[in-house]
Protein backbone atom coordinates (compact mmCIF):
# COMPACT_ATOMS: atom_id res chain seq x y z
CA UNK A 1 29.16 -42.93 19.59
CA UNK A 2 26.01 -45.08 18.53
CA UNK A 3 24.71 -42.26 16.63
CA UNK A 4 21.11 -43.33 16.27
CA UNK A 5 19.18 -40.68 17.81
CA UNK A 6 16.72 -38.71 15.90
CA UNK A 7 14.43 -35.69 16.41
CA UNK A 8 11.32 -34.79 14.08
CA UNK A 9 10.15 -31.10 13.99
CA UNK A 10 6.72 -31.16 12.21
CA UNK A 11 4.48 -33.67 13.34
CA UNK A 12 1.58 -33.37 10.40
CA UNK A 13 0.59 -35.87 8.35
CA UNK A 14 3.88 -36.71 6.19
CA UNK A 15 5.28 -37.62 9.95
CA UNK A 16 3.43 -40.20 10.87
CA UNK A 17 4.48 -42.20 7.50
CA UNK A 18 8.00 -41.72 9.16
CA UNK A 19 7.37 -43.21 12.14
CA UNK A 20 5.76 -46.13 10.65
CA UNK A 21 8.72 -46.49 8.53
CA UNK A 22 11.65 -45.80 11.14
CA UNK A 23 10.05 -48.69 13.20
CA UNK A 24 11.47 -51.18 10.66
CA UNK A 25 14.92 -49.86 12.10
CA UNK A 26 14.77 -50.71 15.29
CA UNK A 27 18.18 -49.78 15.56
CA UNK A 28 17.04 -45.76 15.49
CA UNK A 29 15.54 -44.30 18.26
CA UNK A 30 13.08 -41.15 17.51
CA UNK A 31 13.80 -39.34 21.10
CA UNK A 32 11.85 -36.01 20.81
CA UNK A 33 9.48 -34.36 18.30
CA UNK A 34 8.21 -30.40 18.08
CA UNK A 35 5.59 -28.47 16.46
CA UNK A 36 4.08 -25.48 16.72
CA UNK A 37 0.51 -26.76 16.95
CA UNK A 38 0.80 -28.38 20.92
CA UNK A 39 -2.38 -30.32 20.09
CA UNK A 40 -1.24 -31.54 17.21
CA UNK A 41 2.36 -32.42 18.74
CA UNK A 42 0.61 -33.52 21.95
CA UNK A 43 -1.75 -36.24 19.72
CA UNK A 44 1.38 -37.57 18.01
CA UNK A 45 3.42 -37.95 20.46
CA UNK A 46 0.76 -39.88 22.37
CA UNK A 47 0.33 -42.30 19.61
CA UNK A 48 3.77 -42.93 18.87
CA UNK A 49 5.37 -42.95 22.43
CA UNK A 50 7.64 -40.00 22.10
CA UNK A 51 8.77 -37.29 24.47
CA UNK A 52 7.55 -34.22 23.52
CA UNK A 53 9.77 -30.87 22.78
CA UNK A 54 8.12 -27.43 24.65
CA UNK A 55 10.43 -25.62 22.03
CA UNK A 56 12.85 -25.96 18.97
CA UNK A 57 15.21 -24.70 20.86
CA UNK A 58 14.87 -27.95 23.44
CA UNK A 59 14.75 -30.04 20.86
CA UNK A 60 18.33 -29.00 19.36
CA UNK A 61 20.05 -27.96 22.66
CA UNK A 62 19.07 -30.26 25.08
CA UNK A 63 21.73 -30.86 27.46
CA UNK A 64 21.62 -34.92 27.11
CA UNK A 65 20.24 -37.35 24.77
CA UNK A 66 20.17 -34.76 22.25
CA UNK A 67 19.83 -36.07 18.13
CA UNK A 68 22.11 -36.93 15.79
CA UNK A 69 20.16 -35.96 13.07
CA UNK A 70 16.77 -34.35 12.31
CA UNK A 71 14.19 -34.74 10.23
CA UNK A 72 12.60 -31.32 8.93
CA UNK A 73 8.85 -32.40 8.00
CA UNK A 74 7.22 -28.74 8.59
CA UNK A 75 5.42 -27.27 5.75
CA UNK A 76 7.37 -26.09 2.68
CA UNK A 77 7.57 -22.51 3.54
CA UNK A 78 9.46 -23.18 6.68
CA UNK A 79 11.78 -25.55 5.24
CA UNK A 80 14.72 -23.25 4.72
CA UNK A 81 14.48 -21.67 8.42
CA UNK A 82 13.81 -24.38 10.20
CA UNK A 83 16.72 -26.42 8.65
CA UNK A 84 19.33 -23.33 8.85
CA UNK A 85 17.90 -23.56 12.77
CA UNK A 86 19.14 -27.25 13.10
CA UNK A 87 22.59 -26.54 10.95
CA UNK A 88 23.28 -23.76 13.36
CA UNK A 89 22.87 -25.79 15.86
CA UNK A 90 25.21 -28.08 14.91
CA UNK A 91 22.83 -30.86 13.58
CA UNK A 92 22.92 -33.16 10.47
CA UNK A 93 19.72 -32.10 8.84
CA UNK A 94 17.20 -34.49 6.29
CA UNK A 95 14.00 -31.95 4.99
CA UNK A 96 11.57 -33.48 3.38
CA UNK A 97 10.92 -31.90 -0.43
CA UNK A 98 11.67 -29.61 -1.20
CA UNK A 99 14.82 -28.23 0.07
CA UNK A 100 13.81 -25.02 -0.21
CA UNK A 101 11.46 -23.02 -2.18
CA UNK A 102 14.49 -20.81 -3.92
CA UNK A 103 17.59 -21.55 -4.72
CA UNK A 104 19.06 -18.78 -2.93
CA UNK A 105 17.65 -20.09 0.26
CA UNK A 106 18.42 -24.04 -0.98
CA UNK A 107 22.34 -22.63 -1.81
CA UNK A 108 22.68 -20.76 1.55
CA UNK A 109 21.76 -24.51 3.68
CA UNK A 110 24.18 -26.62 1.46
CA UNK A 111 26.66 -23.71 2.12
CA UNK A 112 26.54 -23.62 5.66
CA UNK A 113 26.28 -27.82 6.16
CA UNK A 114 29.71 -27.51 4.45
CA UNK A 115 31.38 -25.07 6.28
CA UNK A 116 29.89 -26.55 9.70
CA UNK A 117 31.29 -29.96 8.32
CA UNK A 118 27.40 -31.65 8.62
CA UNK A 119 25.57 -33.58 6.17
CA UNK A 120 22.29 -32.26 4.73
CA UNK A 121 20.11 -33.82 2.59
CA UNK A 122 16.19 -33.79 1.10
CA UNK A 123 13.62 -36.32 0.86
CA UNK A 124 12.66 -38.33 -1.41
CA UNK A 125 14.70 -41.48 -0.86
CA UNK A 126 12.97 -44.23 -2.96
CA UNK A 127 16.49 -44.21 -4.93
CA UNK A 128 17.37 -46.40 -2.32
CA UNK A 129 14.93 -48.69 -2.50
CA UNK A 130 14.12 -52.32 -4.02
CA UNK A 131 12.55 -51.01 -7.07
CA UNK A 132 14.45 -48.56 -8.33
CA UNK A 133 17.72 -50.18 -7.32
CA UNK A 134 16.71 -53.62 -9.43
CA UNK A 135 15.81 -50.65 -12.66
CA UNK A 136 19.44 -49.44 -11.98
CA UNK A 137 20.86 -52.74 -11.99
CA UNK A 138 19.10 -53.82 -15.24
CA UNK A 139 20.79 -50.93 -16.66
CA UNK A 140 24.20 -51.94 -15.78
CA UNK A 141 23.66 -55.55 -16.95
CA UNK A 142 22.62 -54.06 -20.25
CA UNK A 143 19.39 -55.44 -20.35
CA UNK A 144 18.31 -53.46 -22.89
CA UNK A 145 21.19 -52.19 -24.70
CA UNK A 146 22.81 -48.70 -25.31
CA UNK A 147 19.55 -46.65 -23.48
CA UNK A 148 18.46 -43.74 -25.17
CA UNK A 149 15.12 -42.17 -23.87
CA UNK A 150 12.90 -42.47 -20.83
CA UNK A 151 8.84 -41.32 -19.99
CA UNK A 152 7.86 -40.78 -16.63
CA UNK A 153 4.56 -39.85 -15.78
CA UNK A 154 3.48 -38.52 -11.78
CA UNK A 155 -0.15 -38.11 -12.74
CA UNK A 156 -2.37 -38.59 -9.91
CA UNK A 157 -6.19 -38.63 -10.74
CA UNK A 158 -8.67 -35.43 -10.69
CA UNK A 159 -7.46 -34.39 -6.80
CA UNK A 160 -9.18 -31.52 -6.86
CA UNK A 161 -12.71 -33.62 -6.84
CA UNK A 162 -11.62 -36.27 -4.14
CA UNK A 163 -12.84 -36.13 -0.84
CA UNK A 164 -9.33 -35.10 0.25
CA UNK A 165 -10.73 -33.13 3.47
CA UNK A 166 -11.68 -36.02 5.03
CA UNK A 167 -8.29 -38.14 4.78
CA UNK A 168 -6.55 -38.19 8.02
CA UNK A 169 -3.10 -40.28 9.47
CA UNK A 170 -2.92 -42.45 11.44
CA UNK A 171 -2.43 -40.13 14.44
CA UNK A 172 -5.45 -37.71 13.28
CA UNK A 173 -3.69 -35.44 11.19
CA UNK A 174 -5.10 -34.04 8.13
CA UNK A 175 -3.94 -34.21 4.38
CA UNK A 176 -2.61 -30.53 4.41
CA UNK A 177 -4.15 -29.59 0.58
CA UNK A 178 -3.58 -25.96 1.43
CA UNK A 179 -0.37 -26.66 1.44
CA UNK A 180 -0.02 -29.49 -0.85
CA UNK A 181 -2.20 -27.35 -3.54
CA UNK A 182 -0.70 -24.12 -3.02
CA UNK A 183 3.76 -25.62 -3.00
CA UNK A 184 1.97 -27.45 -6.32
CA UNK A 185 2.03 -31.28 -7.14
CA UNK A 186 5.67 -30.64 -8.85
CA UNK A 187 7.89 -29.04 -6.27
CA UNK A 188 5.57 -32.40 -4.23
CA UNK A 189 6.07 -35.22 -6.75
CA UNK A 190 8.77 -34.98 -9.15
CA UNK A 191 11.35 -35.65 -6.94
CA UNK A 192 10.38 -39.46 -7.34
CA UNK A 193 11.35 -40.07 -10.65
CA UNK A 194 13.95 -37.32 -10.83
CA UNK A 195 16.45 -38.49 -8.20
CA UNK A 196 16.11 -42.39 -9.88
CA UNK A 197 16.77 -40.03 -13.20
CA UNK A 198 20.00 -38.23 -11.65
CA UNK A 199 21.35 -41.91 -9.99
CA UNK A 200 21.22 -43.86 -12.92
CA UNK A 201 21.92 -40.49 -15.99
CA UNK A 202 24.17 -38.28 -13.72
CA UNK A 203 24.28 -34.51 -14.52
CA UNK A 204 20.94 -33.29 -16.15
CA UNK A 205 22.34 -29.93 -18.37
CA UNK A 206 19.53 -28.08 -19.47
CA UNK A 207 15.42 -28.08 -18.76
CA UNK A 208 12.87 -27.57 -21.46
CA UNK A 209 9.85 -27.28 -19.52
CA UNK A 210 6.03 -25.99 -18.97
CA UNK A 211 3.45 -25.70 -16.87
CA UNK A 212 -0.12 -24.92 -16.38
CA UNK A 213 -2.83 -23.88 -13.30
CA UNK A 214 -5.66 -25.89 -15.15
CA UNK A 215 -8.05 -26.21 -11.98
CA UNK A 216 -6.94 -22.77 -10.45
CA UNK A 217 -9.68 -22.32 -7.99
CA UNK A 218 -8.69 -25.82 -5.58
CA UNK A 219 -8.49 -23.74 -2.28
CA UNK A 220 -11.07 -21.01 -2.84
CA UNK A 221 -11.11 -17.49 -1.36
CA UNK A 222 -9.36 -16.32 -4.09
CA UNK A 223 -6.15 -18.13 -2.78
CA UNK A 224 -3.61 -18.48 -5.61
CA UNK A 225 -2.59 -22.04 -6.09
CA UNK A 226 0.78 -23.55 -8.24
CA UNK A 227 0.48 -25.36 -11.53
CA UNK A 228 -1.04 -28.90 -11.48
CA UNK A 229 0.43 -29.92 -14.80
CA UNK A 230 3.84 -29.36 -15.43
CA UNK A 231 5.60 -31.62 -18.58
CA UNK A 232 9.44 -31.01 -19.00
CA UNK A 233 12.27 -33.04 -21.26
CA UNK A 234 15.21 -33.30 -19.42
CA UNK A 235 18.83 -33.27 -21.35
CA UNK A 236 21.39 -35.18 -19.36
CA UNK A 237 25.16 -34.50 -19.68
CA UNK A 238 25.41 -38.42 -20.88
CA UNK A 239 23.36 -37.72 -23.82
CA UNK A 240 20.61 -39.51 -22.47
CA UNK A 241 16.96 -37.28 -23.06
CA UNK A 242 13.83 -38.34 -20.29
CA UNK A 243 10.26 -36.96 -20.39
CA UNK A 244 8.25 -36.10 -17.26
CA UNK A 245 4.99 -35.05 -16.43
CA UNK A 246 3.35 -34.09 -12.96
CA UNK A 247 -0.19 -33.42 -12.79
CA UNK A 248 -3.23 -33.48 -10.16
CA UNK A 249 -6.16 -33.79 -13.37
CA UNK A 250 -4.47 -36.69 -15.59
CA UNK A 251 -5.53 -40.15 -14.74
CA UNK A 252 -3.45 -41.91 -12.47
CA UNK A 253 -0.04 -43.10 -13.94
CA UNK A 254 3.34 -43.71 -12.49
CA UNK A 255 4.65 -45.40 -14.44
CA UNK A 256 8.44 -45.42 -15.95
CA UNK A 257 9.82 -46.98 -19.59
CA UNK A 258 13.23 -46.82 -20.15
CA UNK A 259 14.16 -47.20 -23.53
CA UNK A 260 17.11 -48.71 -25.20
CA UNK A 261 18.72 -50.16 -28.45
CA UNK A 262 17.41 -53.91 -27.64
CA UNK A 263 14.21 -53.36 -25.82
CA UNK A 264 12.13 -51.42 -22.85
CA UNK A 265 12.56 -51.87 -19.24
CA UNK A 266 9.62 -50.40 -17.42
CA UNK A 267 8.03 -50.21 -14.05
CA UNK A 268 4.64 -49.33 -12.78
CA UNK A 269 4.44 -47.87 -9.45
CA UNK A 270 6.65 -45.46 -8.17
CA UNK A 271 5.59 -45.05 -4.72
CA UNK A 272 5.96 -48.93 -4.53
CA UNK A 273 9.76 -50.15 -2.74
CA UNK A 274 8.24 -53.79 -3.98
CA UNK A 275 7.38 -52.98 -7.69
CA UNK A 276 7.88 -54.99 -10.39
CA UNK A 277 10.71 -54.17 -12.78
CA UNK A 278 10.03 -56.35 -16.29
CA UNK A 279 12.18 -55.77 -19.54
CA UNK A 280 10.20 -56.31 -23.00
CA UNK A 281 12.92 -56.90 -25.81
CA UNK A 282 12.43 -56.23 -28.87
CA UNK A 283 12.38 -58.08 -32.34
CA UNK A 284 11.06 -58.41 -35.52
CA UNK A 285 8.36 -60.33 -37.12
CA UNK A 286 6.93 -61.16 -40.42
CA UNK A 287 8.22 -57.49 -41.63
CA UNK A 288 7.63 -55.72 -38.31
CA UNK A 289 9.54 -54.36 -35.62
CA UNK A 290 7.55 -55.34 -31.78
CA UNK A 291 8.45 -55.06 -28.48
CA UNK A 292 7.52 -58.50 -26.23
CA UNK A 293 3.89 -58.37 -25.02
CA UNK A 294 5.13 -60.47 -22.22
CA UNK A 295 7.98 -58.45 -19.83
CA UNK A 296 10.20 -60.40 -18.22
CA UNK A 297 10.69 -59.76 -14.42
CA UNK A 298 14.32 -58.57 -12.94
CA UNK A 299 14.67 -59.55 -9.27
CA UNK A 300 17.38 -59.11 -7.32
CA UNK A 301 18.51 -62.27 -5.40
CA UNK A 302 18.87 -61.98 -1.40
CA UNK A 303 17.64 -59.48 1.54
CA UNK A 304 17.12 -56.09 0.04
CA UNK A 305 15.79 -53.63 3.08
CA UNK A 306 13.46 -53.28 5.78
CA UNK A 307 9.24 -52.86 3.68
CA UNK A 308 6.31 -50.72 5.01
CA UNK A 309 2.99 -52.25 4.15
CA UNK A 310 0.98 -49.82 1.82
CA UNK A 311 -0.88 -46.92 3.79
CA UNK A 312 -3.08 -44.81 1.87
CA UNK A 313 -1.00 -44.00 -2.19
CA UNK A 314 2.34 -45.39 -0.78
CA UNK A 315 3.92 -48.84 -0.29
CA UNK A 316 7.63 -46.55 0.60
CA UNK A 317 9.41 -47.13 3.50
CA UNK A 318 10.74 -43.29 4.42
CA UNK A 319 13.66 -43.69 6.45
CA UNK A 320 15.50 -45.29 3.67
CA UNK A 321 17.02 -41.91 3.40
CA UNK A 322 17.66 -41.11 7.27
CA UNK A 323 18.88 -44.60 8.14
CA UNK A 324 21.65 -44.13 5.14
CA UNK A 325 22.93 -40.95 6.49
CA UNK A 326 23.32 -42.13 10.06
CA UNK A 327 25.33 -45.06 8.76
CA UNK A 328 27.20 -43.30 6.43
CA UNK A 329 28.33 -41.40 9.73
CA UNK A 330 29.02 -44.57 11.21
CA UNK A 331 31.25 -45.22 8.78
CA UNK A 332 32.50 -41.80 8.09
CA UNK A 333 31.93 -41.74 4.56
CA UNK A 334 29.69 -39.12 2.47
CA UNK A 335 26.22 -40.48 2.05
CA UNK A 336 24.24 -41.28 -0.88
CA UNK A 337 22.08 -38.49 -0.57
CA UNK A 338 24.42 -35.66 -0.12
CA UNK A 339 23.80 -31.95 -0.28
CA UNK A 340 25.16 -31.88 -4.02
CA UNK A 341 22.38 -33.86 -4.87
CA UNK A 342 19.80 -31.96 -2.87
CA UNK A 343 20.79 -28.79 -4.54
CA UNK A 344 20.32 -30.01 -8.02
CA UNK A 345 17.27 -31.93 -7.17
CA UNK A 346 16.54 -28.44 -5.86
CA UNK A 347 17.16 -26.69 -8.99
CA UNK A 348 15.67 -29.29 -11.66
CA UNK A 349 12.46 -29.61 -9.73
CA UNK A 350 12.18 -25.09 -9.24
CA UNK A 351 12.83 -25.02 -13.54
CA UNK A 352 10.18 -27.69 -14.35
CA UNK A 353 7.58 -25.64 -11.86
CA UNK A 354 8.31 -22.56 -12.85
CA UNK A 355 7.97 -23.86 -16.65
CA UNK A 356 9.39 -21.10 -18.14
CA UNK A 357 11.03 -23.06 -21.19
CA UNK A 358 14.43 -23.41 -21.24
CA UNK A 359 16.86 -23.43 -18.16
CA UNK A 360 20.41 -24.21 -18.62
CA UNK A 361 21.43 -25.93 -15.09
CA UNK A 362 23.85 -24.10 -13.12
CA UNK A 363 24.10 -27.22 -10.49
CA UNK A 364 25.72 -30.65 -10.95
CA UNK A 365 24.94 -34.39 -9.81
CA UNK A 366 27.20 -35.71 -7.82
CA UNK A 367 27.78 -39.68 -8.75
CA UNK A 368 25.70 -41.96 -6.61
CA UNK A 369 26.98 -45.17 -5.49
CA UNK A 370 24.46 -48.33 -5.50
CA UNK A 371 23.26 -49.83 -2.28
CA UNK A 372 25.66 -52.40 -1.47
CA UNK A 373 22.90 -55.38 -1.48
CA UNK A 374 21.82 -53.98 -5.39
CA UNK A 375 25.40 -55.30 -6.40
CA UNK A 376 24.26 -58.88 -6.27
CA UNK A 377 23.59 -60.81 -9.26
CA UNK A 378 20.24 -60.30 -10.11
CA UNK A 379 17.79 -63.34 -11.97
């Protein structure tokens, strides 16, 4: 069994930075794609050259060439229906964020993909990539010594002000900020930094967090939007203590430092596969304790994985995460992304939105292996 067919349900604007992406695999075949809105599914399908799906139901339970896995890119709100469709149906399932918008509903999927022996997991997947796969490995080299603290920031300019009704994909779609306003930039963004956070820390124990609606009034009509600040300090079972902020109204920064004992590694970009990782030791002179104003750059040495030029915010290549669970089927082993580390995504991601100080996890983090080219020797 080749197992390299794929099926989309949600054709909106997230999907077309899929299919950009999944053409670097050419390995993968996308063979079908539904949506509810027929002119929307009708103009994507057109653009990308795929067969179009009358119904969900033809999409799952087509008598031939029928997919190995699907991609759930709906809207939030159907995230946990649509993807206990597909598990009923006997399909490995990847959602984009998040995995659901409860934890009943996100603890109900990962218990049925278990008992119907299939592998479910959530977007994002820049943990696989270049960028924060060199950060990893300059944290096993020891770079920087024992590491003690980290700040990430997801802050993404005034958004509220841009002229966000007039950005469209590359198939026509638009920039769904009813939606993206409305599921709230934290339940959209923190994902990005907290799955690098739960690969390279493990098991985060407790959440000290708080948000805020600062510009509540984004949509209009009285429609009630989520918080568009959110800052939380994360406790990790390792000992190791991280910072992270989402917001919509702070300047743009996405940046990462990673503290340790000798020095900071830090990175700039996280919706950049290609970023540069640098490490600024640190030393003392004439009386006083500096870090290096000059970082030096960790690389790692050989072929990494397939890149996506940058569209729009976002230099990621997407089906990172889809191509690694259709191999790890290949090679019948669990994959990277597994539902374990969905669900506590899930749950770390629902305490820092919901801000409502502390929240002692009741999820852990499964360990995370390394992609196999991140093992290299890096210079």
């Amino acid at each position: 069994m080749n197992l390299d067919r794929i099926g989309i349900v949600g054709t909106g604007f997230v999907a077309d930075l899929y299919m950009r992406s999944l053409r670097t695999f050419p390995e993968l075949r996308v063979i079908k794609a539904y949506d509810i809105d027929q002119g929307r599914l009708t103009a994507f399908c057109k653009h990308w050259n795929v067969s179009v799906a009358r119904s969900l139901d033809e999409l799952l339970n087509a008598a031939s060439d029928s997919p190995d896995l699907v991609l759930n890119l709906t809207n939030p709100k159907s995230h946990f229906e649509i993807s206990r469709a597909c598990l009923e149906a006997g399909k490995h399932v990847y959602s984009e964020k998040p995995l659901a918008t409860n934890m009943a509903d996100a603890r109900a999927l990962c218990t049925l993909a278990e008992s119907n022996g299939l592998m479910l997991a959530s977007a994002p997947c820049s943990v696989l990539g270049e960028a924060a796969q060199t950060l990893w490995l300059a944290l096993r080299r020891n770079e920087i010594g024992k590491v003690r603290l980290a700040y990430a920031e997801l802050d993404d300019g005034f958004v509220p002000q841009a002229p966000y009704r007039k950005w469209l994909s590359e198939s026509g779609a638009p920039w769904p900020f009813r939606d993206e306003f409305i599921v709230g930039c934290t339940l959209e963004h923190a994902g990005y930094y907290l799955t690098w956070l739960m690969a390279m820390f493990g098991t985060i124990e407790k959440v000290s967090a708080a948000s805020a609606n600062i510009v509540p009034d984004k949509v209009g009509d009285g429609v009630q939007t989520a918080p568009d600040f959110s800052c939380a300090t994360l406790f990790f079972k390792s000992g190791m203590v991280a910072r992270l902020t989402c917001s919509i109204v702070a300047p743009h920064n996405h940046g990462v430092r990673i503290i340790g004992d000798n020095g900071i590694l830090e990175i700039n970009q996280a919706w950049d596969n290609e970023a540069v990782v640098r490490v600024r030791r640190r030393f003392v002179f004439r009386r006083r304790l500096m870090d290096s104003p000059i970082g030096k750059r960790v690389k790692i040495n050989g072929a990494t994985h397939p890149k996506v030029k940058r569209w729009g915010a976002a230099a990621m290549n997407f089906a990172l995460g889809p191509a690694e669970m259709l191999l790890a089927l290949k090679e019948s082993r669990l994959s990277r992304l597994s539902a374990g580390f969905a669900l506590h995504l899930n749950e770390v991601t629902l305490a820092i939105q919901n801000g409502c100080g502390v929240h002692v996890m009741q999820t852990t983090c499964p360990p995370m292996e390394p992609m196999p080219w991140a093992l290299a020797r890096a210079s």
